[in-house]
PDB file of N, CA and C in Angstrom:
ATOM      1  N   UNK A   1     -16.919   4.357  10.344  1.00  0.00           N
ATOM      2  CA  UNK A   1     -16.915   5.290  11.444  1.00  0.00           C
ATOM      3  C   UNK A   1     -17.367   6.647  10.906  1.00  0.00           C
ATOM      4  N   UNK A   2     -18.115   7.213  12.006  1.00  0.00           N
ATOM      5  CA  UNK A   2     -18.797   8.623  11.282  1.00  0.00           C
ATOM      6  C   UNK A   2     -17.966   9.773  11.821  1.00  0.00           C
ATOM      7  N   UNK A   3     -17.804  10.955  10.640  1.00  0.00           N
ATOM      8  CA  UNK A   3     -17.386  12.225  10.979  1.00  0.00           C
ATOM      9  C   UNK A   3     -18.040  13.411  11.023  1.00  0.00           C
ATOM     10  N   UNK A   4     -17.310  14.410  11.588  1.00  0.00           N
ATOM     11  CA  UNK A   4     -17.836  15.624  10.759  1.00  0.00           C
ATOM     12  C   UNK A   4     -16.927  16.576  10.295  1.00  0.00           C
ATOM     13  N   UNK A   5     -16.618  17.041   8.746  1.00  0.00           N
ATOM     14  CA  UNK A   5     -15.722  17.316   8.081  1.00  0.00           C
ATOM     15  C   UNK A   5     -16.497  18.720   7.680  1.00  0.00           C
ATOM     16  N   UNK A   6     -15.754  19.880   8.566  1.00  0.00           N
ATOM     17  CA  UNK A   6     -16.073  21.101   8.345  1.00  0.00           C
ATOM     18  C   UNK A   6     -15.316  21.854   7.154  1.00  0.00           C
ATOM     19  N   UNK A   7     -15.940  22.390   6.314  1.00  0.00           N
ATOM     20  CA  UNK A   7     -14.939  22.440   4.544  1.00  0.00           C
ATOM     21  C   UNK A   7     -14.840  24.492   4.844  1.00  0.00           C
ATOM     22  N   UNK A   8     -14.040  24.888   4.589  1.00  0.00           N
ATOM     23  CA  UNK A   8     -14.109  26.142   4.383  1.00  0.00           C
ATOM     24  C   UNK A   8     -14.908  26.594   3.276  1.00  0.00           C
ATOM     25  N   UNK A   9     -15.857  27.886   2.927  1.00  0.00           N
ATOM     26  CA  UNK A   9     -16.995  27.895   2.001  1.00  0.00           C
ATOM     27  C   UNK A   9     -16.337  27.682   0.387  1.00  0.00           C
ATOM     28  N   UNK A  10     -15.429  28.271   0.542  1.00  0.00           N
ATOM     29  CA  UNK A  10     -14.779  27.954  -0.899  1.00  0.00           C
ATOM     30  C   UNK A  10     -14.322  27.022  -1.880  1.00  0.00           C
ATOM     31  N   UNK A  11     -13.673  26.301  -0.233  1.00  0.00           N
ATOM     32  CA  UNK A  11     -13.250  24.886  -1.015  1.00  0.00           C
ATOM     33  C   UNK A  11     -14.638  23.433  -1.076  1.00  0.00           C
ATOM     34  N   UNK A  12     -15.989  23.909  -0.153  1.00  0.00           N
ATOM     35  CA  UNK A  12     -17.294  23.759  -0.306  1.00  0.00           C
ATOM     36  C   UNK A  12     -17.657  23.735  -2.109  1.00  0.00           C
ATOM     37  N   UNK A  13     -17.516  24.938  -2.123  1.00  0.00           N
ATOM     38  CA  UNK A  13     -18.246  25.253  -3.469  1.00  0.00           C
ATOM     39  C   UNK A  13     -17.326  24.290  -4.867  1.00  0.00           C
ATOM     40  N   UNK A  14     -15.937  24.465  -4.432  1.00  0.00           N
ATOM     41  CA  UNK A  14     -15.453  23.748  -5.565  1.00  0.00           C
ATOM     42  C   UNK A  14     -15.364  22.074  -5.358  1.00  0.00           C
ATOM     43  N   UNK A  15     -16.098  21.946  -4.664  1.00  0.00           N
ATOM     44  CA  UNK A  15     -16.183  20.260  -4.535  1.00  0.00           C
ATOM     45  C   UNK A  15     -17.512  20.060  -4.751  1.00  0.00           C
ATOM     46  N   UNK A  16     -18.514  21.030  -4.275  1.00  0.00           N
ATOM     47  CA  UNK A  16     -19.855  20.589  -4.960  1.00  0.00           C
ATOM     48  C   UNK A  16     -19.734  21.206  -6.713  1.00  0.00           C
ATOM     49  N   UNK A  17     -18.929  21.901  -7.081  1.00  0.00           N
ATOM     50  CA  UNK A  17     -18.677  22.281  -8.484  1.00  0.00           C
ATOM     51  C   UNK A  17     -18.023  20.462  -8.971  1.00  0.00           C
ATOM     52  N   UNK A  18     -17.103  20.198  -8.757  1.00  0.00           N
ATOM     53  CA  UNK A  18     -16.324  19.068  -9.252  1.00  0.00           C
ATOM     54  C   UNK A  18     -17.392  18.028  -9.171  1.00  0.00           C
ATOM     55  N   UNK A  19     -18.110  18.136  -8.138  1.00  0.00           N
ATOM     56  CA  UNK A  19     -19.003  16.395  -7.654  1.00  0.00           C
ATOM     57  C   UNK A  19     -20.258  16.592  -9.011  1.00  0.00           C
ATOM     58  N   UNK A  20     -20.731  17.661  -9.110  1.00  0.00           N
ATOM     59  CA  UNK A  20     -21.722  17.628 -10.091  1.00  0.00           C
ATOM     60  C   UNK A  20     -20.881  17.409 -11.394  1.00  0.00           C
ATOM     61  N   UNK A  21     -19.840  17.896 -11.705  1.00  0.00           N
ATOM     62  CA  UNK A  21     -19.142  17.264 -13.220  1.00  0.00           C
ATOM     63  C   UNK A  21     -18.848  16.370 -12.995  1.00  0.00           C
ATOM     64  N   UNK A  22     -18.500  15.030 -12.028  1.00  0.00           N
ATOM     65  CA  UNK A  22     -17.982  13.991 -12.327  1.00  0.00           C
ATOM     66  C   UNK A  22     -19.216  12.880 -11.446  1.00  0.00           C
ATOM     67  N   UNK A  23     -20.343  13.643 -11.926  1.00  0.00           N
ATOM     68  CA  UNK A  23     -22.132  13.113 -11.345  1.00  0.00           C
ATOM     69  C   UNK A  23     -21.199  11.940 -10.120  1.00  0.00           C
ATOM     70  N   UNK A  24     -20.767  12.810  -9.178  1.00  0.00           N
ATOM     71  CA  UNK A  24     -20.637  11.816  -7.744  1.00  0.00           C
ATOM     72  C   UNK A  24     -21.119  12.779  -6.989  1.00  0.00           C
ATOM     73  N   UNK A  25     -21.276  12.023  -5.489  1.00  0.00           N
ATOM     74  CA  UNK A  25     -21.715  13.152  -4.353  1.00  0.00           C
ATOM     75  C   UNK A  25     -20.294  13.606  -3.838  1.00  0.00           C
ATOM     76  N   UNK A  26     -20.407  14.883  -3.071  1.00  0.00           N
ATOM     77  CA  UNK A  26     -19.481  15.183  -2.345  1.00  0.00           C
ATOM     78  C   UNK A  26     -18.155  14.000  -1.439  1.00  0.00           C
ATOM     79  N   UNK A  27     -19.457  13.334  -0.804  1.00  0.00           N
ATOM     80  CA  UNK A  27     -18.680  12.308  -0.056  1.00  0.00           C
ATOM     81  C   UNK A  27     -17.803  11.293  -0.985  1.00  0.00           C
ATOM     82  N   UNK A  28     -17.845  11.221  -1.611  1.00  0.00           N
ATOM     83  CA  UNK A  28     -17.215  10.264  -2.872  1.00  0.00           C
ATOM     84  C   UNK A  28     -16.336  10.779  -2.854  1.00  0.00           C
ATOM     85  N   UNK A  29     -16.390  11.646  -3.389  1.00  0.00           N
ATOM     86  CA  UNK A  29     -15.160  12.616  -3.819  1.00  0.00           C
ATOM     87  C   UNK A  29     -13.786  13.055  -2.490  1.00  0.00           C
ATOM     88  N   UNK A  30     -14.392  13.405  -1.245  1.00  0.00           N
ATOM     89  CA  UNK A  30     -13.922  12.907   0.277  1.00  0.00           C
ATOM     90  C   UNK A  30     -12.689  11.525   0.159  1.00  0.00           C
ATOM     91  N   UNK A  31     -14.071  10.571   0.354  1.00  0.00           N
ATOM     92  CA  UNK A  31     -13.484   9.623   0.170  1.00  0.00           C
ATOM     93  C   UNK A  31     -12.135   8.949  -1.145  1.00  0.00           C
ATOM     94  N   UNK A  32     -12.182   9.198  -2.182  1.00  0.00           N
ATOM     95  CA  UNK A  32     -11.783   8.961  -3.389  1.00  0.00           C
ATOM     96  C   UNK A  32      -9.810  10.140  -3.023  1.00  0.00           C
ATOM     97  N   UNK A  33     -10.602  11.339  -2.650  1.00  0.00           N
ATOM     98  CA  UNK A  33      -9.127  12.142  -2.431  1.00  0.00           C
ATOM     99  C   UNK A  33      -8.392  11.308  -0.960  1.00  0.00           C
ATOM    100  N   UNK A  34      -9.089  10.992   0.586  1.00  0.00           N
ATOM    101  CA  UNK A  34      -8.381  10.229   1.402  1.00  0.00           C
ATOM    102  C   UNK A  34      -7.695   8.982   0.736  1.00  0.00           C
ATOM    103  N   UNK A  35      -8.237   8.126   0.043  1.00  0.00           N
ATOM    104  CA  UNK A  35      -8.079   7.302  -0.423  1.00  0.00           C
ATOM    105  C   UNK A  35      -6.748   6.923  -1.384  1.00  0.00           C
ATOM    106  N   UNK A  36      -6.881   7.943  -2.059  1.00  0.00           N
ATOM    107  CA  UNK A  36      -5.589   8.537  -3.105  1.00  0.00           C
ATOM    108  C   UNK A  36      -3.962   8.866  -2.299  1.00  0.00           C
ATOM    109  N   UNK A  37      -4.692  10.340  -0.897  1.00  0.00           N
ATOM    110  CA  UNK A  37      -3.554  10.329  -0.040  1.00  0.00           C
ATOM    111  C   UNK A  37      -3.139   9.642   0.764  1.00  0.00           C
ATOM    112  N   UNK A  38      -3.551   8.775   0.707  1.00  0.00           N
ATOM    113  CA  UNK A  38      -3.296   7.305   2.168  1.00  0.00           C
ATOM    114  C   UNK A  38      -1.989   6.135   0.875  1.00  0.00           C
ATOM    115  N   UNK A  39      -2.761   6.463  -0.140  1.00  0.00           N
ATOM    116  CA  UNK A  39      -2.252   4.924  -1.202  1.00  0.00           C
ATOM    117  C   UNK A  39      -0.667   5.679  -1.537  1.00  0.00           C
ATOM    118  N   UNK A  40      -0.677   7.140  -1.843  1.00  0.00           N
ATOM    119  CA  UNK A  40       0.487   7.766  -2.425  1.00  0.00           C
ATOM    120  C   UNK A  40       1.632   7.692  -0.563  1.00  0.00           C
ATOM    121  N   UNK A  41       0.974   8.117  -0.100  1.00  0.00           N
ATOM    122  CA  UNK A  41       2.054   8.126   1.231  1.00  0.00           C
ATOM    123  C   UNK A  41       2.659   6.863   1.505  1.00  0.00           C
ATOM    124  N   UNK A  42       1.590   5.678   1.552  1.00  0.00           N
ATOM    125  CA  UNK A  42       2.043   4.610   1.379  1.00  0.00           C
ATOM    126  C   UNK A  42       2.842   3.944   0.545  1.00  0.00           C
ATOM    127  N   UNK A  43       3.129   4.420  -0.850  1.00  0.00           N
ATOM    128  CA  UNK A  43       3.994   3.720  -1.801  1.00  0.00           C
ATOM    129  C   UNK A  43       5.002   4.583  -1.454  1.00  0.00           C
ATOM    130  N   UNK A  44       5.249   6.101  -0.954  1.00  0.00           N
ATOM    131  CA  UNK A  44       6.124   7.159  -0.913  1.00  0.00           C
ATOM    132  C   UNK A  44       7.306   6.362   0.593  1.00  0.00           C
ATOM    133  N   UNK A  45       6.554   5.808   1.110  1.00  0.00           N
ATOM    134  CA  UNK A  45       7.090   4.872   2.420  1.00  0.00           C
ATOM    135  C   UNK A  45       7.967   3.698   1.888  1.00  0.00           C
ATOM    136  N   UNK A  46       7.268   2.900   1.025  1.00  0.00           N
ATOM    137  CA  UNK A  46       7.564   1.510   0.152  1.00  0.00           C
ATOM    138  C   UNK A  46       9.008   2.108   0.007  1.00  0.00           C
ATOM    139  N   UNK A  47       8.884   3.065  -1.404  1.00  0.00           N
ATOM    140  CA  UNK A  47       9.876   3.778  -2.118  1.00  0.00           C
ATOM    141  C   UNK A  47      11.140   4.197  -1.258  1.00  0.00           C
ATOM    142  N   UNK A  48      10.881   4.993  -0.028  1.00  0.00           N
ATOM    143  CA  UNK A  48      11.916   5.121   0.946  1.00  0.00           C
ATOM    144  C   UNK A  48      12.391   3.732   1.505  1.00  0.00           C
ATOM    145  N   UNK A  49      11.228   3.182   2.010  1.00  0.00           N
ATOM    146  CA  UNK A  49      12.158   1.947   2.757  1.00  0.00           C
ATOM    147  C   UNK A  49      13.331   1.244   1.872  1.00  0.00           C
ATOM    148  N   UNK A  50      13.115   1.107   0.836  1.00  0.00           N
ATOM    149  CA  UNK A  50      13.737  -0.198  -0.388  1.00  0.00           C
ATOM    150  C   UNK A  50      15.012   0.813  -0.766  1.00  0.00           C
ATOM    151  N   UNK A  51      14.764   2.210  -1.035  1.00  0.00           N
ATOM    152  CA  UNK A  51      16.241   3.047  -1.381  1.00  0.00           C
ATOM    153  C   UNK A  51      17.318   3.033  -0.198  1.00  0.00           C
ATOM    154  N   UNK A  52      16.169   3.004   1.494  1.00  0.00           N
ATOM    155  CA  UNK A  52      17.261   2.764   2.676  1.00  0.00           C
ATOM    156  C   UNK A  52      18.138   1.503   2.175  1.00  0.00           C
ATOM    157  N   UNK A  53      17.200   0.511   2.434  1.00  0.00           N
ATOM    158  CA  UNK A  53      17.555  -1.052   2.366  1.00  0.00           C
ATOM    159  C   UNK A  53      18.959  -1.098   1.193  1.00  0.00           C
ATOM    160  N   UNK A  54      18.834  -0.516   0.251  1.00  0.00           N
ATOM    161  CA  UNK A  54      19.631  -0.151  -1.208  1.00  0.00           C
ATOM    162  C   UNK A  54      21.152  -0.348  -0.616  1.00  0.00           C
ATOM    163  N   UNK A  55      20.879   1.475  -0.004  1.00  0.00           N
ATOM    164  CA  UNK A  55      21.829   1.988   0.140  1.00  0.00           C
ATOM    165  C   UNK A  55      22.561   2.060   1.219  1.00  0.00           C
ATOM    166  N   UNK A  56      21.844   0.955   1.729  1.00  0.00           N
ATOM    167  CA  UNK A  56      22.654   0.435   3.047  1.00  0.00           C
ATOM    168  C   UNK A  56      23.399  -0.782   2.602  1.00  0.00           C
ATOM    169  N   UNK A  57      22.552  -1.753   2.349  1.00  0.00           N
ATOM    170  CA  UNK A  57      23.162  -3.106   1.631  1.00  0.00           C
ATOM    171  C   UNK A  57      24.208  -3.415   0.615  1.00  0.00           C
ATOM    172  N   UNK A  58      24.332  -2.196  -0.324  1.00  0.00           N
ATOM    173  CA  UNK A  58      25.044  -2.389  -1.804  1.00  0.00           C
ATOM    174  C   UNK A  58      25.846  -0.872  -1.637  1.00  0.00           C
ATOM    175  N   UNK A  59      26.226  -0.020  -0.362  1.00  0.00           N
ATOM    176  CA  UNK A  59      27.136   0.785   0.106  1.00  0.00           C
ATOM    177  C   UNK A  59      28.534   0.891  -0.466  1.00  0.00           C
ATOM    178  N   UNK A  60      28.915   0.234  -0.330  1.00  0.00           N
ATOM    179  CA  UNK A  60      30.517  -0.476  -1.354  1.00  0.00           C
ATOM    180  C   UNK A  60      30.215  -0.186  -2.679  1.00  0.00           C
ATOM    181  N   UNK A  61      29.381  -0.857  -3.346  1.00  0.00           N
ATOM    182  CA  UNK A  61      28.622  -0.311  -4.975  1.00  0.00           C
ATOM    183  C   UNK A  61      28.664   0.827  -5.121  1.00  0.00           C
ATOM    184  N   UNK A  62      28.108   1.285  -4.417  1.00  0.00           N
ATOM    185  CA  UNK A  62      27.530   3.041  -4.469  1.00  0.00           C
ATOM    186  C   UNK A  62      28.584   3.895  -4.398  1.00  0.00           C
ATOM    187  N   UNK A  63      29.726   3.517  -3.459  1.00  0.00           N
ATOM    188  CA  UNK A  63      30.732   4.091  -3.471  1.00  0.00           C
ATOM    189  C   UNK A  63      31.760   3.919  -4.494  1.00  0.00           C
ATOM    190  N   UNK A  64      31.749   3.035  -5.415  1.00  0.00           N
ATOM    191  CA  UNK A  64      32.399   2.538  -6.320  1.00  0.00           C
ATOM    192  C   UNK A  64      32.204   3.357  -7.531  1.00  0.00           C
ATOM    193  N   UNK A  65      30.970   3.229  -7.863  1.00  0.00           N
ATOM    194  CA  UNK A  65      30.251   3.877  -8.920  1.00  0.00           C
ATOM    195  C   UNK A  65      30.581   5.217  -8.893  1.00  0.00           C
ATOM    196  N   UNK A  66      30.426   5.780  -7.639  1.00  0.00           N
ATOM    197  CA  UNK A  66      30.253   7.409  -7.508  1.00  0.00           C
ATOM    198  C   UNK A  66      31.881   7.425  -8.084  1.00  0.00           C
ATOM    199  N   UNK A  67      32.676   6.890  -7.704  1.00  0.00           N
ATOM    200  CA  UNK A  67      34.331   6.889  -7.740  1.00  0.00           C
ATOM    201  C   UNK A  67      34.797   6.990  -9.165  1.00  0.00           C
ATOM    202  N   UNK A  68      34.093   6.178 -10.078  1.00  0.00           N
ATOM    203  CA  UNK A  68      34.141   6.248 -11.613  1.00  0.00           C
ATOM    204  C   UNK A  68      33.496   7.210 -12.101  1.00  0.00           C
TER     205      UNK A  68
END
């Protein structure tokens, strides 16, 4: 699907600065940072769900432990 991703001039310049040191195009680099924040939110979700699940399930534990 196509966009159009308006960059403020600054943060422009330091992505065509970064894309020429790491010889990618701009869009790479776009892509590569969505890509990164989609995968981290997603494990950051994982990570929450399984500490709910935890500390709902093994509650008694938790309270035990904290007690000692």
């Amino acid at each position: 699907m196509a966009m159009t991703l308006r960059l403020p001039e600054d943060l422009d310049a330091q992505l065509s600065h970064l894309a020429e040191e790491w010889h990618v195009s701009k869009h790479s680099l776009v892509l590569q940072a969505a890509e990164l924040l989609v995968s981290r939110e997603t494990r950051r979700a994982e990570i929450s769900a399984g500490l709910d699940r935890i500390l709902t399930t093994d509650a008694s534990l938790m309270k035990r432990l904290a007690d000692v």
